[in-house]
Protein backbone atom coordinates (compact mmCIF):
# COMPACT_ATOMS: atom_id res chain seq x y z
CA UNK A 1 0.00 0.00 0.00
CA UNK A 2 1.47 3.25 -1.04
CA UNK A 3 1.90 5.93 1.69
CA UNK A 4 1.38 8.66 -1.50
CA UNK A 5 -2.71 7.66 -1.35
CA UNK A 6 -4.11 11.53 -0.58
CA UNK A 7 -5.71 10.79 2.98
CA UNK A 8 -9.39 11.72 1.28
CA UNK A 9 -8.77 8.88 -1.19
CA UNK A 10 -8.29 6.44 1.53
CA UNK A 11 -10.87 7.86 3.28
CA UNK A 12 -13.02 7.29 0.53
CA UNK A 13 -12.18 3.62 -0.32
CA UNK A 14 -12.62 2.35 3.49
CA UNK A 15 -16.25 3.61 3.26
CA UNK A 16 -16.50 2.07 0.36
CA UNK A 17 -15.01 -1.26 1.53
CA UNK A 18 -17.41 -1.17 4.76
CA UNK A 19 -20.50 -0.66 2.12
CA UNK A 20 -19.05 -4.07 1.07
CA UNK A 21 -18.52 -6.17 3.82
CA UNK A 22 -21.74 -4.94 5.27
CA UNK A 23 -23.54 -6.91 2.21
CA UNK A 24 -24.31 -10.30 2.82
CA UNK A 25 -23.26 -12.19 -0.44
CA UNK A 26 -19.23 -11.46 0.31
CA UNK A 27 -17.56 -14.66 0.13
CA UNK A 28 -15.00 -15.64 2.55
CA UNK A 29 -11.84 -15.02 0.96
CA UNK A 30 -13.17 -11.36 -0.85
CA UNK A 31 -14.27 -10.59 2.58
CA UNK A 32 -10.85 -11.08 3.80
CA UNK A 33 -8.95 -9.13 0.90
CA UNK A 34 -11.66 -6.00 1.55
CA UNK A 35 -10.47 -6.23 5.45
CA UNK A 36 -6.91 -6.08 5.42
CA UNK A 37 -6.85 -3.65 2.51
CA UNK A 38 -9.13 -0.95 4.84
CA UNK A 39 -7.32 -2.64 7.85
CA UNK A 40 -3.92 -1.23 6.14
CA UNK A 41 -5.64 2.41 4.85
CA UNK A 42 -6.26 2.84 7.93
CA UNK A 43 -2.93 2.26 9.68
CA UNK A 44 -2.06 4.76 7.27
CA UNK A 45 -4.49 6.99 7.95
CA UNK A 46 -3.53 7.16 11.14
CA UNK A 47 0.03 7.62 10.30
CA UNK A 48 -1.11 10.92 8.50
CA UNK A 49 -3.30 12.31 10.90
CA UNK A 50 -0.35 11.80 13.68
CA UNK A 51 2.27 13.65 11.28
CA UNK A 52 -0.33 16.16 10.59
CA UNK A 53 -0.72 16.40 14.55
CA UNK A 54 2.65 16.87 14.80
CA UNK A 55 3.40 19.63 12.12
CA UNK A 56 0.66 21.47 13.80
CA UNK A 57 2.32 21.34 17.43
CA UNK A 58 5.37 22.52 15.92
CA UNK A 59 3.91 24.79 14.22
CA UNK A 60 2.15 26.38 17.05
CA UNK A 61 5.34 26.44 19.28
CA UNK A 62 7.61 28.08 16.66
CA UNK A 63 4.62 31.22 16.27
CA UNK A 64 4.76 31.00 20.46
CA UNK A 65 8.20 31.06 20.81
CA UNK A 66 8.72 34.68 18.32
């Protein structure tokens, strides 16, 4: 999984992979490779929002600090 996905894309495709596993004809194994594709978006989701997090502390120290 590519950590260049823009975090609205992932966004995007782990609704759409919960629309799927929330229907009742997904087989086994599709059901599977649908859960730990969103399982991974959103690890990497995460990963954005935390370096996002961060930017924006050090963001806000640098303007408190001058």
């Amino acid at each position: 999984m590519s950590k260049n996905i823009p975090f609205r894309e992932s966004l995007k495709r782990i609704e759409e992979i919960v629309e799927k596993l929330e229907q009742q004809d997904v087989d086994l194994e599709e059901g599977l490779k649908l859960l730990t594709e969103g399982l991974r978006l959103h690890k990497l989701c995460e990963q954005k929002l935390k370096s996002a997090q961060t930017q924006i502390n050090r963001l806000i120290t640098e303007s408190e600090v001058k």
